[in-house]
PDB file of N, CA and C in Angstrom:
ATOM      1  N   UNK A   1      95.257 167.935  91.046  1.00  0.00           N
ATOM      2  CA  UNK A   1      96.684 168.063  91.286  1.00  0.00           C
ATOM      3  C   UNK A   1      97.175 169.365  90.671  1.00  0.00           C
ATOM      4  N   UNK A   2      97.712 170.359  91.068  1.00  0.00           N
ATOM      5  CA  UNK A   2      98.597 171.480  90.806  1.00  0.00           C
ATOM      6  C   UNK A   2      99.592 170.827  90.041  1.00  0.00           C
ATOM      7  N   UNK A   3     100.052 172.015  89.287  1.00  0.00           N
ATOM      8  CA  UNK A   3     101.017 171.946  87.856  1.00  0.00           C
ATOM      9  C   UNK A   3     102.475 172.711  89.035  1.00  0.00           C
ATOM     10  N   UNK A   4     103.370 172.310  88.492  1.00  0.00           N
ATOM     11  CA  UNK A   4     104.538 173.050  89.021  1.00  0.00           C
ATOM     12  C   UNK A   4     104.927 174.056  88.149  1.00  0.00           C
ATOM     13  N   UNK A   5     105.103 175.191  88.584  1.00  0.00           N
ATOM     14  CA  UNK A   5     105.698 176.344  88.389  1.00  0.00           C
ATOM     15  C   UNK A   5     107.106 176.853  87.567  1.00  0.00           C
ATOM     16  N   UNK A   6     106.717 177.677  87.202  1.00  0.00           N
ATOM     17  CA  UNK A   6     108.330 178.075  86.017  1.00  0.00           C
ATOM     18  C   UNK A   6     109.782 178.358  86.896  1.00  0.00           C
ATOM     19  N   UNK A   7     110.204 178.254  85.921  1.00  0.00           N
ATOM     20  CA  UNK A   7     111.666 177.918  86.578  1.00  0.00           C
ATOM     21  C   UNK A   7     112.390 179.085  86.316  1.00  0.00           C
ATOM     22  N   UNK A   8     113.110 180.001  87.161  1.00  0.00           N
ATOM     23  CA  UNK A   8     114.587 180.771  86.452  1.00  0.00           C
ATOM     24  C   UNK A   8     115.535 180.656  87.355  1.00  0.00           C
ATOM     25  N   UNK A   9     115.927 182.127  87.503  1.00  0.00           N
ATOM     26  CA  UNK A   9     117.397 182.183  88.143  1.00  0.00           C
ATOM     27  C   UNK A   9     116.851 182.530  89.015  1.00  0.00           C
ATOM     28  N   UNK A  10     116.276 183.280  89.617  1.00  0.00           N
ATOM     29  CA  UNK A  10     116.073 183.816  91.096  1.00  0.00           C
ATOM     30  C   UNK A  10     115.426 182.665  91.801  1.00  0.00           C
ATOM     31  N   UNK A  11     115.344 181.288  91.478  1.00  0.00           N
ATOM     32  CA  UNK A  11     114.688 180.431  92.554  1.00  0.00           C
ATOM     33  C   UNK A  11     115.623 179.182  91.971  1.00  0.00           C
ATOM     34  N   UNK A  12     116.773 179.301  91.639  1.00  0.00           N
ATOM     35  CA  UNK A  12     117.684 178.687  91.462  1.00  0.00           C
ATOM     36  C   UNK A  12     118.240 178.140  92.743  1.00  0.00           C
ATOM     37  N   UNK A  13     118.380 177.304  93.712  1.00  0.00           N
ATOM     38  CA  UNK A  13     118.988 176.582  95.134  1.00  0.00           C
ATOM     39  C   UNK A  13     119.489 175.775  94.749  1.00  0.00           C
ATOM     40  N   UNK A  14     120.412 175.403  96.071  1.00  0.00           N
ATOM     41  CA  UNK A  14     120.968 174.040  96.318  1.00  0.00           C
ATOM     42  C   UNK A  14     120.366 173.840  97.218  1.00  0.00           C
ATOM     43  N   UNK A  15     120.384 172.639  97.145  1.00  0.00           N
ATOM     44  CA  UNK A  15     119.473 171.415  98.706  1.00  0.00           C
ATOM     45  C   UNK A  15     120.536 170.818  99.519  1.00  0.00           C
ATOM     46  N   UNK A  16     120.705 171.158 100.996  1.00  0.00           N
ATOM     47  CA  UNK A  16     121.583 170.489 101.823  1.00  0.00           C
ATOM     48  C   UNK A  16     120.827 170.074 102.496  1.00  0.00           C
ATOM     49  N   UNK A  17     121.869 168.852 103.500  1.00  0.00           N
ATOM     50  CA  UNK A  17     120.844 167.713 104.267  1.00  0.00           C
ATOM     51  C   UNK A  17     122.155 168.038 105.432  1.00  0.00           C
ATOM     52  N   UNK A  18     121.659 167.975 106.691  1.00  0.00           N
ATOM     53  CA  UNK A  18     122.689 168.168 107.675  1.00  0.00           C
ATOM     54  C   UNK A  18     122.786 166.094 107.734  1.00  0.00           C
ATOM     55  N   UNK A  19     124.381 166.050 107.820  1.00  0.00           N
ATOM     56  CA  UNK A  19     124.425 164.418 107.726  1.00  0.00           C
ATOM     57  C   UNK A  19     124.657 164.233 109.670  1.00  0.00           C
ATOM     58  N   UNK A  20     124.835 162.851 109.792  1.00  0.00           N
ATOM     59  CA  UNK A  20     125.324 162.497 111.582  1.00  0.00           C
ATOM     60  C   UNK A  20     126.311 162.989 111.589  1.00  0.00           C
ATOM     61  N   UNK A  21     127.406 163.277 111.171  1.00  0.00           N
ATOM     62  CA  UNK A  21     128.245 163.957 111.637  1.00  0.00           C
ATOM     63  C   UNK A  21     128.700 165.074 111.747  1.00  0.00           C
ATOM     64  N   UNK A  22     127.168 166.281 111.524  1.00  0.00           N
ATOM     65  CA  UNK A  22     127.207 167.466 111.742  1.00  0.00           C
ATOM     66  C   UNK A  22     127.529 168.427 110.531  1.00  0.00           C
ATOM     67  N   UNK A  23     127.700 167.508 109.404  1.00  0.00           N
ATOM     68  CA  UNK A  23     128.658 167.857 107.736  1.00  0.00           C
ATOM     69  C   UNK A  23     126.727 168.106 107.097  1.00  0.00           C
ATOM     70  N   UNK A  24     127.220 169.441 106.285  1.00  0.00           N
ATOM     71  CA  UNK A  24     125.808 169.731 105.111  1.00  0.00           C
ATOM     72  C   UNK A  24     126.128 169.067 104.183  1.00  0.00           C
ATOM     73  N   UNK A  25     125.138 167.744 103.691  1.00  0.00           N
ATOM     74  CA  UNK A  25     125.845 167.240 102.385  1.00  0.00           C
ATOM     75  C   UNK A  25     125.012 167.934 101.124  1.00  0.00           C
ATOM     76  N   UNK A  26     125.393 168.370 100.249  1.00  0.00           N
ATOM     77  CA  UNK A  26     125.270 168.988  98.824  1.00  0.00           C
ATOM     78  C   UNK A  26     123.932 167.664  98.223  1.00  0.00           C
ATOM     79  N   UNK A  27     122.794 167.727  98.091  1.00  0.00           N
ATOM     80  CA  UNK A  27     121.688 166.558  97.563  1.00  0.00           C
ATOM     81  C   UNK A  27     121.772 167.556  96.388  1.00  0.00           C
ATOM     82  N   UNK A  28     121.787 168.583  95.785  1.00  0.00           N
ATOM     83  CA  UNK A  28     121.912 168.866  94.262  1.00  0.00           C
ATOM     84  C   UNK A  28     121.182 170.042  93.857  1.00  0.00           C
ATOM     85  N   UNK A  29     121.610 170.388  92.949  1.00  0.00           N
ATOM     86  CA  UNK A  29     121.104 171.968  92.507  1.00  0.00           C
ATOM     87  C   UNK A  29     120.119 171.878  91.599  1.00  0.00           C
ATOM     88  N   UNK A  30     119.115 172.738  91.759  1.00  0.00           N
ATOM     89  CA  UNK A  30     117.522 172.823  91.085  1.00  0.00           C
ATOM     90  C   UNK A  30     116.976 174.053  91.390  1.00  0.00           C
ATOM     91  N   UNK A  31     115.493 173.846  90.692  1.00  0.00           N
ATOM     92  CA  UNK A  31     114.959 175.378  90.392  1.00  0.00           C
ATOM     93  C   UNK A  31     114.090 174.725  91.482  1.00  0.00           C
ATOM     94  N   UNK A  32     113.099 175.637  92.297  1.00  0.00           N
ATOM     95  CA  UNK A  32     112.241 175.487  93.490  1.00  0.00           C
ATOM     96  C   UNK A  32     111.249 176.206  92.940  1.00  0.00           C
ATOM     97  N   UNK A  33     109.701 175.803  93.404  1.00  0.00           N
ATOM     98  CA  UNK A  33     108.429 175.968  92.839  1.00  0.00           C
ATOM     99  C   UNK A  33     107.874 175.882  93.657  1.00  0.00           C
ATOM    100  N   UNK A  34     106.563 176.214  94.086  1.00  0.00           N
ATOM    101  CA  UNK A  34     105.304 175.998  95.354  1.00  0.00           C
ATOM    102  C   UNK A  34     104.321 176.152  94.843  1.00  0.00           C
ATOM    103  N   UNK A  35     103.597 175.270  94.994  1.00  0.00           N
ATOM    104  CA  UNK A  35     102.094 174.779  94.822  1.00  0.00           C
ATOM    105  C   UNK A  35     101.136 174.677  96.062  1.00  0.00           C
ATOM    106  N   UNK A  36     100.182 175.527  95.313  1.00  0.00           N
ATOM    107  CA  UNK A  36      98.675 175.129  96.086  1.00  0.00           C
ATOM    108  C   UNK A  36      97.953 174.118  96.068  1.00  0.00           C
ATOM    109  N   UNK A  37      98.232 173.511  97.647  1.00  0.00           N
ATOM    110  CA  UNK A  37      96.623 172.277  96.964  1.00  0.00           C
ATOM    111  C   UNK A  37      95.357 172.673  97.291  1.00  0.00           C
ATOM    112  N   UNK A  38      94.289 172.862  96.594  1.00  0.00           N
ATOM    113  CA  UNK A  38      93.077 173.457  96.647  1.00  0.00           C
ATOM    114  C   UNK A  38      92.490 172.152  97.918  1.00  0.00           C
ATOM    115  N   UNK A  39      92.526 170.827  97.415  1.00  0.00           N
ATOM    116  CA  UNK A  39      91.878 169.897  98.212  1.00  0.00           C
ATOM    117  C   UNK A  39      91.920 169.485  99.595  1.00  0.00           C
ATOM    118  N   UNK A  40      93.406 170.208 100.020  1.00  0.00           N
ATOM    119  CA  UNK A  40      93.603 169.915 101.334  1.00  0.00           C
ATOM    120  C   UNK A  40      94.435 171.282 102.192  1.00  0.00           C
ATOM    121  N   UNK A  41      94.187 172.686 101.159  1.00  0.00           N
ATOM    122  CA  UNK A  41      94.435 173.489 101.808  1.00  0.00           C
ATOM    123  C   UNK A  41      96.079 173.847 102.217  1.00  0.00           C
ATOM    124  N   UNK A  42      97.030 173.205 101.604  1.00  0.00           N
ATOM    125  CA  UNK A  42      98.246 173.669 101.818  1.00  0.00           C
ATOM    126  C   UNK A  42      99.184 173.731 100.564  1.00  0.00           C
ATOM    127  N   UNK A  43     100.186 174.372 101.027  1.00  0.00           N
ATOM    128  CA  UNK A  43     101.437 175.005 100.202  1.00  0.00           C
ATOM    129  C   UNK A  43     102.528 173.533 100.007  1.00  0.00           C
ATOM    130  N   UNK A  44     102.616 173.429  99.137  1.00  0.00           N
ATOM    131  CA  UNK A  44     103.709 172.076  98.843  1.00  0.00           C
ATOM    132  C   UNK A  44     105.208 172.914  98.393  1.00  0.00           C
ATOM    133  N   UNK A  45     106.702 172.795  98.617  1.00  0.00           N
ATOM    134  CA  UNK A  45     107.653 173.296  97.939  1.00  0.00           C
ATOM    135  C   UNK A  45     108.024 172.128  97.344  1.00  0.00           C
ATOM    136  N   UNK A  46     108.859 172.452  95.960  1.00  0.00           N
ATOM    137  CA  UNK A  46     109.230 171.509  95.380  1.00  0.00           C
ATOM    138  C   UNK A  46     110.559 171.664  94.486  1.00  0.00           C
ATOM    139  N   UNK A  47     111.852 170.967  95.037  1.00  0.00           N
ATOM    140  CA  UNK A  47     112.962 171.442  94.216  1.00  0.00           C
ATOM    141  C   UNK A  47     113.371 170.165  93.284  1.00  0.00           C
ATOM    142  N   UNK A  48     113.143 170.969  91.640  1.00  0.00           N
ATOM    143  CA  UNK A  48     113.441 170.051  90.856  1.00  0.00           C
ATOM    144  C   UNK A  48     114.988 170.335  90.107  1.00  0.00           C
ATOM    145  N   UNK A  49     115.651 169.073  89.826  1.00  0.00           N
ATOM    146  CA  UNK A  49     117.334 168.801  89.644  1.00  0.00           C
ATOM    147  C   UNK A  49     116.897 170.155  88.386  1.00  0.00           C
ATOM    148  N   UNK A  50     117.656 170.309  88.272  1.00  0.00           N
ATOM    149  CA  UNK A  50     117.939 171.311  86.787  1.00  0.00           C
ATOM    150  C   UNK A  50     118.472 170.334  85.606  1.00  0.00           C
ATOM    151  N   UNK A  51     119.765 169.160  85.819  1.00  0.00           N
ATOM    152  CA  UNK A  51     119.772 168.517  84.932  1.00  0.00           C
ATOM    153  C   UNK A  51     118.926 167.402  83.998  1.00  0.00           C
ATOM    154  N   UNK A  52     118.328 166.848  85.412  1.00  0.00           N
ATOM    155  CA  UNK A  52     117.561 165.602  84.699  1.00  0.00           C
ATOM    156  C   UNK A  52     116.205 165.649  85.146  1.00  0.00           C
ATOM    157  N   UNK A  53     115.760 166.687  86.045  1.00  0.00           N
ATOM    158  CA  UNK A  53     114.044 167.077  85.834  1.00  0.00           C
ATOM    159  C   UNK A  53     113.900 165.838  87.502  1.00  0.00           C
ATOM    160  N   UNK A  54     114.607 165.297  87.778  1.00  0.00           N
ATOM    161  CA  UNK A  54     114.358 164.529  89.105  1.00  0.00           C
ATOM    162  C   UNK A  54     113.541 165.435  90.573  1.00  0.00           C
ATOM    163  N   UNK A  55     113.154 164.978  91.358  1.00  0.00           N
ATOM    164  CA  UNK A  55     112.704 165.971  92.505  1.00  0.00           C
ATOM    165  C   UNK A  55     113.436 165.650  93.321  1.00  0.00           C
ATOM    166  N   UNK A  56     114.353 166.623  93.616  1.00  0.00           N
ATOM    167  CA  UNK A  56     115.617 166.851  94.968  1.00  0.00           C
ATOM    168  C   UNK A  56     114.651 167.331  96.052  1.00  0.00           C
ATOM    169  N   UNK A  57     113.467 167.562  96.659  1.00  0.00           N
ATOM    170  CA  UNK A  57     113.167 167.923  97.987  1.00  0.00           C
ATOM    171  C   UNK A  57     111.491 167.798  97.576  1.00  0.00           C
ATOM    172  N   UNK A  58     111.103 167.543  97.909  1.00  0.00           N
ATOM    173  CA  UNK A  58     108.938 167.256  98.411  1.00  0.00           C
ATOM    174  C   UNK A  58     108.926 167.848 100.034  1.00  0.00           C
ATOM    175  N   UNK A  59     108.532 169.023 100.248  1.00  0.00           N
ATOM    176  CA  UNK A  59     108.506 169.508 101.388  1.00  0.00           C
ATOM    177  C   UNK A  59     106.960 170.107 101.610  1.00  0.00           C
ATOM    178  N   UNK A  60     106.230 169.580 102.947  1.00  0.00           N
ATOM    179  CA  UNK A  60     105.021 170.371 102.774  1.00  0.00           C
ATOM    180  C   UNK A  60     105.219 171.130 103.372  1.00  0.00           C
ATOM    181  N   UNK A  61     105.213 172.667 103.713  1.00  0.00           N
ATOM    182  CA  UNK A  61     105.139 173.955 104.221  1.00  0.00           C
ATOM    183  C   UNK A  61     104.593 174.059 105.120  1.00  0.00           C
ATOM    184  N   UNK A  62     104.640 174.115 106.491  1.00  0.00           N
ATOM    185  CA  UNK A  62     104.391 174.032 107.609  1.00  0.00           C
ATOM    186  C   UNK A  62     104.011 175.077 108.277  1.00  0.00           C
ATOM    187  N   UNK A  63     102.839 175.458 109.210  1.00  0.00           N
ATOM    188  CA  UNK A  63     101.989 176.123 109.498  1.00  0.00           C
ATOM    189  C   UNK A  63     102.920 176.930 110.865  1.00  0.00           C
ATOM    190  N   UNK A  64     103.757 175.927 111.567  1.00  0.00           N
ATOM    191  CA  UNK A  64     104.606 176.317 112.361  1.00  0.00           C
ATOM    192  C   UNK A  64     106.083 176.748 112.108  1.00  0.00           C
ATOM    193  N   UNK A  65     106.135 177.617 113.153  1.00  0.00           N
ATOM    194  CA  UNK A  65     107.344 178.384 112.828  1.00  0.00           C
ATOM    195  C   UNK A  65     109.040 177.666 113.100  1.00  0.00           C
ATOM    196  N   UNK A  66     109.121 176.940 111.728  1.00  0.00           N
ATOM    197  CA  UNK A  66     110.481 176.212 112.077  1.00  0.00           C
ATOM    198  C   UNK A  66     111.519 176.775 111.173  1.00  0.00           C
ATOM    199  N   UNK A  67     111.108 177.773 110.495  1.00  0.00           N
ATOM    200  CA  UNK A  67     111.991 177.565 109.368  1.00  0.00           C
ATOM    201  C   UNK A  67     113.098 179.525 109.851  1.00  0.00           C
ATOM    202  N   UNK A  68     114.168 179.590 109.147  1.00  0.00           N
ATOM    203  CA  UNK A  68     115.359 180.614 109.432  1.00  0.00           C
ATOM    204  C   UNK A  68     115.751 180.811 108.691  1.00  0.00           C
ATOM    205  N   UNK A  69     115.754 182.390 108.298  1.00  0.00           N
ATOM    206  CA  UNK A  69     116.627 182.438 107.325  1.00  0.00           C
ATOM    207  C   UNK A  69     117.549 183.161 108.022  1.00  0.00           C
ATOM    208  N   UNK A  70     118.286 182.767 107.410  1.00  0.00           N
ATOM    209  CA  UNK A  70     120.351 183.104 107.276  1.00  0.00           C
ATOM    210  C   UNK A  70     121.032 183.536 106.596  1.00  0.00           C
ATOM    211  N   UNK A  71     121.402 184.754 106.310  1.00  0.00           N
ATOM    212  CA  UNK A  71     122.078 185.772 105.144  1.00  0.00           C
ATOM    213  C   UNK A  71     121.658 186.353 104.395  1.00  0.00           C
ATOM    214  N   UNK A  72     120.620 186.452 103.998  1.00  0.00           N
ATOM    215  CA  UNK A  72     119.533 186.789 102.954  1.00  0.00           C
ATOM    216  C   UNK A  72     119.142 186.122 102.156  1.00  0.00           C
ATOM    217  N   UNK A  73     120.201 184.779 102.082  1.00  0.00           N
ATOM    218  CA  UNK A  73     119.775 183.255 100.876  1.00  0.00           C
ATOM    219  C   UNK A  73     120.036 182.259 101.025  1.00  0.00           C
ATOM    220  N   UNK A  74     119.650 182.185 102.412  1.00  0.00           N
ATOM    221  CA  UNK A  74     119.673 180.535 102.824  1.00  0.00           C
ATOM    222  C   UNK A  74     118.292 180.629 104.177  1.00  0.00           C
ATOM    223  N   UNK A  75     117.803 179.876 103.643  1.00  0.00           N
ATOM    224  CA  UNK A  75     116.464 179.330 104.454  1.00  0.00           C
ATOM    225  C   UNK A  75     116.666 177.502 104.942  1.00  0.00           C
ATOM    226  N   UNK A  76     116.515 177.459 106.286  1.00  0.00           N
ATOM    227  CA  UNK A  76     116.699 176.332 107.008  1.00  0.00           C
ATOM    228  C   UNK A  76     115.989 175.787 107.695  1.00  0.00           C
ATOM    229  N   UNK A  77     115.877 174.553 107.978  1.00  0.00           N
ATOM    230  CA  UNK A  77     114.565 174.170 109.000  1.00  0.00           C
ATOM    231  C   UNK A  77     114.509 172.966 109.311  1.00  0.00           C
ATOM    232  N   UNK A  78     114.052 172.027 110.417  1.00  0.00           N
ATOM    233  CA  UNK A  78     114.288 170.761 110.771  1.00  0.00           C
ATOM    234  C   UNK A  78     113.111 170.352 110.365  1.00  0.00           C
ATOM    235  N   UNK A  79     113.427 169.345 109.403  1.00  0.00           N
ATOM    236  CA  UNK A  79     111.702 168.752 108.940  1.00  0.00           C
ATOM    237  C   UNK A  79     111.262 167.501 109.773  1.00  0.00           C
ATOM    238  N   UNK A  80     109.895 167.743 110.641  1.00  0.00           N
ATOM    239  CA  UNK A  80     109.604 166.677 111.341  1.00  0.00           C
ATOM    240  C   UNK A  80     109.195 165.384 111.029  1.00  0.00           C
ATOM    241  N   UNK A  81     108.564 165.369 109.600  1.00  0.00           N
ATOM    242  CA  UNK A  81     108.199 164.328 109.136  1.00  0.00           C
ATOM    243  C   UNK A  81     109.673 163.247 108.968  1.00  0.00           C
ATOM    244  N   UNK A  82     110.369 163.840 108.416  1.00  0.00           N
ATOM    245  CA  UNK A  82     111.737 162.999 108.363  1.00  0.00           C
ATOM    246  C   UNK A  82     112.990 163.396 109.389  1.00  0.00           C
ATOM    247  N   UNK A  83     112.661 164.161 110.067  1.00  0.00           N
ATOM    248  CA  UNK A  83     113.771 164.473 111.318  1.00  0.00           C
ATOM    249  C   UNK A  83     115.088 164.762 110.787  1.00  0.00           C
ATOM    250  N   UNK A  84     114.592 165.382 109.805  1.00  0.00           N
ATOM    251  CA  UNK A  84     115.704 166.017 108.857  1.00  0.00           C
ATOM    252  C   UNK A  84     116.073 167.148 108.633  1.00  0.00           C
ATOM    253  N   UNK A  85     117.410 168.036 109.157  1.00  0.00           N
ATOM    254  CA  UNK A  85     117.814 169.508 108.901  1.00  0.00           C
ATOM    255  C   UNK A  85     118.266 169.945 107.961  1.00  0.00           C
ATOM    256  N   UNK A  86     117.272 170.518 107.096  1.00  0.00           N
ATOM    257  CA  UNK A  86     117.770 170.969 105.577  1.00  0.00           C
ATOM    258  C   UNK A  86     117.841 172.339 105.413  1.00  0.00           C
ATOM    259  N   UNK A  87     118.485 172.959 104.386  1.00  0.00           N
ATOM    260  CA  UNK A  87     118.598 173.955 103.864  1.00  0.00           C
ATOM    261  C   UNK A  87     118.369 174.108 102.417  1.00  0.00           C
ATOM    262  N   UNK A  88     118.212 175.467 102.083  1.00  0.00           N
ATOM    263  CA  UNK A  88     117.600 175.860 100.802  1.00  0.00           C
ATOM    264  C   UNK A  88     119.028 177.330 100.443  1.00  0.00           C
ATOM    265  N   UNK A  89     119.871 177.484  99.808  1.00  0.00           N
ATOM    266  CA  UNK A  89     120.985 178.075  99.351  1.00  0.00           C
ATOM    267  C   UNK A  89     120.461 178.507  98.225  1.00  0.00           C
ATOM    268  N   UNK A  90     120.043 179.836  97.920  1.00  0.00           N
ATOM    269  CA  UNK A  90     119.745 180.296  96.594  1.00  0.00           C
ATOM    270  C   UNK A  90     121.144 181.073  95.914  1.00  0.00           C
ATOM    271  N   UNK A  91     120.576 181.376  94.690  1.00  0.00           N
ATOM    272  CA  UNK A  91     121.678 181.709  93.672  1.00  0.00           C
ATOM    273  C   UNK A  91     121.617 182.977  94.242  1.00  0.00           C
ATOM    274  N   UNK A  92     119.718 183.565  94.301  1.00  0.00           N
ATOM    275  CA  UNK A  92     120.146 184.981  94.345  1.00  0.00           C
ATOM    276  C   UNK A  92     119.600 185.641  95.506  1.00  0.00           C
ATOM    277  N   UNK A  93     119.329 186.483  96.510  1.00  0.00           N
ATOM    278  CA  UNK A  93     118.995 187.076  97.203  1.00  0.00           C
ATOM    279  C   UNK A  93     117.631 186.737  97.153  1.00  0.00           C
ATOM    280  N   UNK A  94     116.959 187.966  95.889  1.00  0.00           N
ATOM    281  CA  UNK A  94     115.728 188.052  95.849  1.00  0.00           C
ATOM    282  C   UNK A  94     114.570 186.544  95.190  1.00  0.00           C
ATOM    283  N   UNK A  95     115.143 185.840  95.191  1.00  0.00           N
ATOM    284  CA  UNK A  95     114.548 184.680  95.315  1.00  0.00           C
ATOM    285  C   UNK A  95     114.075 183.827  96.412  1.00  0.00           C
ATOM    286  N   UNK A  96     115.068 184.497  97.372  1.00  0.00           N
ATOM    287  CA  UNK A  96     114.707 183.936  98.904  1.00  0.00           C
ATOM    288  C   UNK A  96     114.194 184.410  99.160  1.00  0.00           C
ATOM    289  N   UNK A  97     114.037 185.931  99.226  1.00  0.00           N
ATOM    290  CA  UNK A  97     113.043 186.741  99.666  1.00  0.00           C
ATOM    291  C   UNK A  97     111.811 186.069  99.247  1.00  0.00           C
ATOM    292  N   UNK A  98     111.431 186.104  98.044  1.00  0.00           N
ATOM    293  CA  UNK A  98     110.186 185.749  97.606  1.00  0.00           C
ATOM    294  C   UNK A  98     109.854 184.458  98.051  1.00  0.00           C
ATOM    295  N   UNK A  99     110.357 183.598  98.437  1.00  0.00           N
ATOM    296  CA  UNK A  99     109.876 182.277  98.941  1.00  0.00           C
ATOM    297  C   UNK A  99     109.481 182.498 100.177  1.00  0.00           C
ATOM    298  N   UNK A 100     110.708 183.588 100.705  1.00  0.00           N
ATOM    299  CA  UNK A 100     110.425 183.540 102.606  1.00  0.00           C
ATOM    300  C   UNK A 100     109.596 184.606 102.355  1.00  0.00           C
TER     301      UNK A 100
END
């Protein structure tokens, strides 16, 4: 199992969930990390709460091209496993960069 990754400001996000009625709801602000799994060959993202260490998003990184970025710090994408349209809102620019 991979260790999760250090935390600062440049990978500082908020996690939105597009709800049924078309509204982004706010699921909570955390630092975001990505891990290698050696055993099965893929990239895991992982956004943990900043207050209480909880995991706001388990996303596996997908080989296909779903994901958008939007402004320079917001990365978006419909996740198929849960048929879910989320977004990733960073604090800072170059944090998105580095993820995207």
């Amino acid at each position: 199992m991979a260790t999760r990754g250090n935390t600062n400001s440049m990978q500082r996000v908020k996690v939105y969930r597009l709800n049924e009625d078309g509204q982004w709801d706010d699921k909570g602000t955390g630092h975001i990390t990505m891990d290698y799994m050696e055993r099965s060959e893929v990239f895991n993202l992982y956004v943990i709460d900043e207050d209480d260490n909880a995991t706001l998003l388990a996303h596996r990184i997908s080989i296909d091209n779903i994901y958008k970025q939007q402004d320079d710090s917001i990365i978006s994408w419909i996740d198929p496993q849960h048929s879910a349209q989320l977004a990733l809102s960073f604090q800072e620019t170059a944090g998105c960069t580095i993820v995207w």
